[in-house]
Protein backbone atom coordinates (compact mmCIF):
# COMPACT_ATOMS: atom_id res chain seq x y z
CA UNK A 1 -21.15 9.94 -6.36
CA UNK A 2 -21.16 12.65 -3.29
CA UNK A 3 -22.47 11.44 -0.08
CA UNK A 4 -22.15 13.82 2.70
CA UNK A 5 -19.24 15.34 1.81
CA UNK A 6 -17.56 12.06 0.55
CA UNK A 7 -16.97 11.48 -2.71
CA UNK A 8 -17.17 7.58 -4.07
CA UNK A 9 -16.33 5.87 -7.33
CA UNK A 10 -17.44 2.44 -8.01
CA UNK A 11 -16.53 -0.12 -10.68
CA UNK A 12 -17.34 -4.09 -11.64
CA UNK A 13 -14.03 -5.07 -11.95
CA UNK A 14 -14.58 -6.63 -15.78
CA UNK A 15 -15.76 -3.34 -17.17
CA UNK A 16 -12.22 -2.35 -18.45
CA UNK A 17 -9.54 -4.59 -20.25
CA UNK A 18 -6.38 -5.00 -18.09
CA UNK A 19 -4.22 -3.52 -20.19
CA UNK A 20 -5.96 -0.67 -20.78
CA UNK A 21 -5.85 -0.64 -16.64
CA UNK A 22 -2.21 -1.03 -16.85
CA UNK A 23 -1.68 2.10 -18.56
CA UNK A 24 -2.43 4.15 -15.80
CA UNK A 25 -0.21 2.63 -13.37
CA UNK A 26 2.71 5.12 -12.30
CA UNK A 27 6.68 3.62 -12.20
CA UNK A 28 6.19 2.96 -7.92
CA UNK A 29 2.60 1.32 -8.37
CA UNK A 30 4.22 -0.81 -11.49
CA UNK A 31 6.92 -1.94 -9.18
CA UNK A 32 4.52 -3.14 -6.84
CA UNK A 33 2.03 -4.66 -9.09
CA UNK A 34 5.43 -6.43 -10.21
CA UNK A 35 5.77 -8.19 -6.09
CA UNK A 36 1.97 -9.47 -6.22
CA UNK A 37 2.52 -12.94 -7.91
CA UNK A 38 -1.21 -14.46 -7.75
CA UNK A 39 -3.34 -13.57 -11.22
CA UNK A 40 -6.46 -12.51 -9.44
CA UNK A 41 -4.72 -10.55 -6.73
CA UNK A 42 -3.16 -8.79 -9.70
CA UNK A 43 -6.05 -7.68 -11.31
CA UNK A 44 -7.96 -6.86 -8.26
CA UNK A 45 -4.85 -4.79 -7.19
CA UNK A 46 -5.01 -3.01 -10.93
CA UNK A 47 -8.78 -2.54 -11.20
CA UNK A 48 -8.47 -0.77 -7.20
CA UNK A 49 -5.91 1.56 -8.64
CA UNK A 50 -8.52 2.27 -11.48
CA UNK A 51 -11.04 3.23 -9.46
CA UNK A 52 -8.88 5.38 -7.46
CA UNK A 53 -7.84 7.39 -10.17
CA UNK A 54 -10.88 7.95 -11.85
CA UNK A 55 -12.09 9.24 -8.20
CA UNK A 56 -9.29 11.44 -7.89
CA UNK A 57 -8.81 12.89 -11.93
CA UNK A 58 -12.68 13.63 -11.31
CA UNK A 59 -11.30 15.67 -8.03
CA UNK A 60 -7.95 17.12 -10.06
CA UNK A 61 -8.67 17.37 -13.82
CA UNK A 62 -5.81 18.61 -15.03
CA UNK A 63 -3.74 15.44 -13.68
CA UNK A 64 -2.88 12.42 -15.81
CA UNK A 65 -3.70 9.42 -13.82
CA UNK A 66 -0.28 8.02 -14.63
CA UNK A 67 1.28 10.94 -12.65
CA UNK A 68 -0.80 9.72 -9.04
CA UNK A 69 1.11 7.35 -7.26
CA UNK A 70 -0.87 5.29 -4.36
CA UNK A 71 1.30 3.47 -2.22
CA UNK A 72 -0.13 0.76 -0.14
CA UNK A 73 3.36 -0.86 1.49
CA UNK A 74 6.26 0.96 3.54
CA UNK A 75 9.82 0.30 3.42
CA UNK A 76 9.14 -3.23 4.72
CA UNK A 77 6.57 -4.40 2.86
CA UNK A 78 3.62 -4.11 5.06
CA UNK A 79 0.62 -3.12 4.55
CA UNK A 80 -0.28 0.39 5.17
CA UNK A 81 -3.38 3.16 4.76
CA UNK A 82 -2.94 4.12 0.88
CA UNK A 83 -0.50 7.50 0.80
CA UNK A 84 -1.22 9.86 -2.51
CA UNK A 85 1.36 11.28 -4.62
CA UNK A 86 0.33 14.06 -6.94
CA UNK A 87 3.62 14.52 -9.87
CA UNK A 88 5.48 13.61 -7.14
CA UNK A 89 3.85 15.41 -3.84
CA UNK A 90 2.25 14.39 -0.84
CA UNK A 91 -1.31 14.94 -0.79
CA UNK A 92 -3.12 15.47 2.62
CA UNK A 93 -6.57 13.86 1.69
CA UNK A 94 -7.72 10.73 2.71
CA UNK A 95 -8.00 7.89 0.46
CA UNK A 96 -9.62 4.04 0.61
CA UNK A 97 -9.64 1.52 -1.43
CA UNK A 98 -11.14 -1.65 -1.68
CA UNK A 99 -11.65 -4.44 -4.33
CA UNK A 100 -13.30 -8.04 -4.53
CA UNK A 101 -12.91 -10.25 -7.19
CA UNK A 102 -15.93 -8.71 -9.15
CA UNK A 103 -16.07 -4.81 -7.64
CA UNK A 104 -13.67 -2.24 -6.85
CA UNK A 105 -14.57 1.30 -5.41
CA UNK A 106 -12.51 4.02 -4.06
CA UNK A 107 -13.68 6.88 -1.51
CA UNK A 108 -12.26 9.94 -0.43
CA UNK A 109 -12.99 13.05 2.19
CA UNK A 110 -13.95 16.02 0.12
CA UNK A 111 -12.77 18.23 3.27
CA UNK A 112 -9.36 17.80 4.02
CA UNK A 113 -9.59 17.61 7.86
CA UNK A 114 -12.05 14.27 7.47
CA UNK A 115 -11.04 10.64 6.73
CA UNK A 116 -12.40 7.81 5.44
């Protein structure tokens, strides 16, 4: 969906089996998927990361979701606004995320110079 120049994706969290989810985490999202020890916060973490890279494979075809890394922690551990990876680059768009126990949707800034 395109509204106003943003672009949205959104999900029910159920529609796709974990696993299937799992594959399209990349090596930095798998190691922290691996810190997040409560079951639901794990999925809701995994179906987020989903929706996120439907949204942006829908943006950039030609990328495997697997190679989009979306970090949501710094060095420390805190929380922090998710940063994009593209096979291993920064990318300068803007990027939110956000996931209940039942939906999951992701929205970006089709123009560079906006955020969301």
């Amino acid at each position: 969906m395109n509204i106003d120049g943003t672009q949205i994706e959104i999900a029910y969290v159920t529609d796709q089996p974990f696993t299937e989810q799992l594959r399209l985490l990349s090596c930095g999202e798998e190691n922290e998927l691996g810190k997040i020890k409560n079951p639901v916060r794990r999925w809701t973490f995994v179906a987020g990361r989903g929706v996120a890279k439907r949204l942006l494979t829908r943006i950039f075809p030609q990328i495997f979701p697997v190679a989009i890394n979306i970090r949501t922690r710094d060095q420390h551990g805190r929380g922090i606004s998710p940063q994009v990876e593209i096979d291993g680059n920064p990318w300068a768009g803007s990027l939110s995320i956000s996931h209940t126990t039942k939906w999951a949707v992701a929205a970006t800034a089709v123009d560079s110079s906006h955020r969301v």
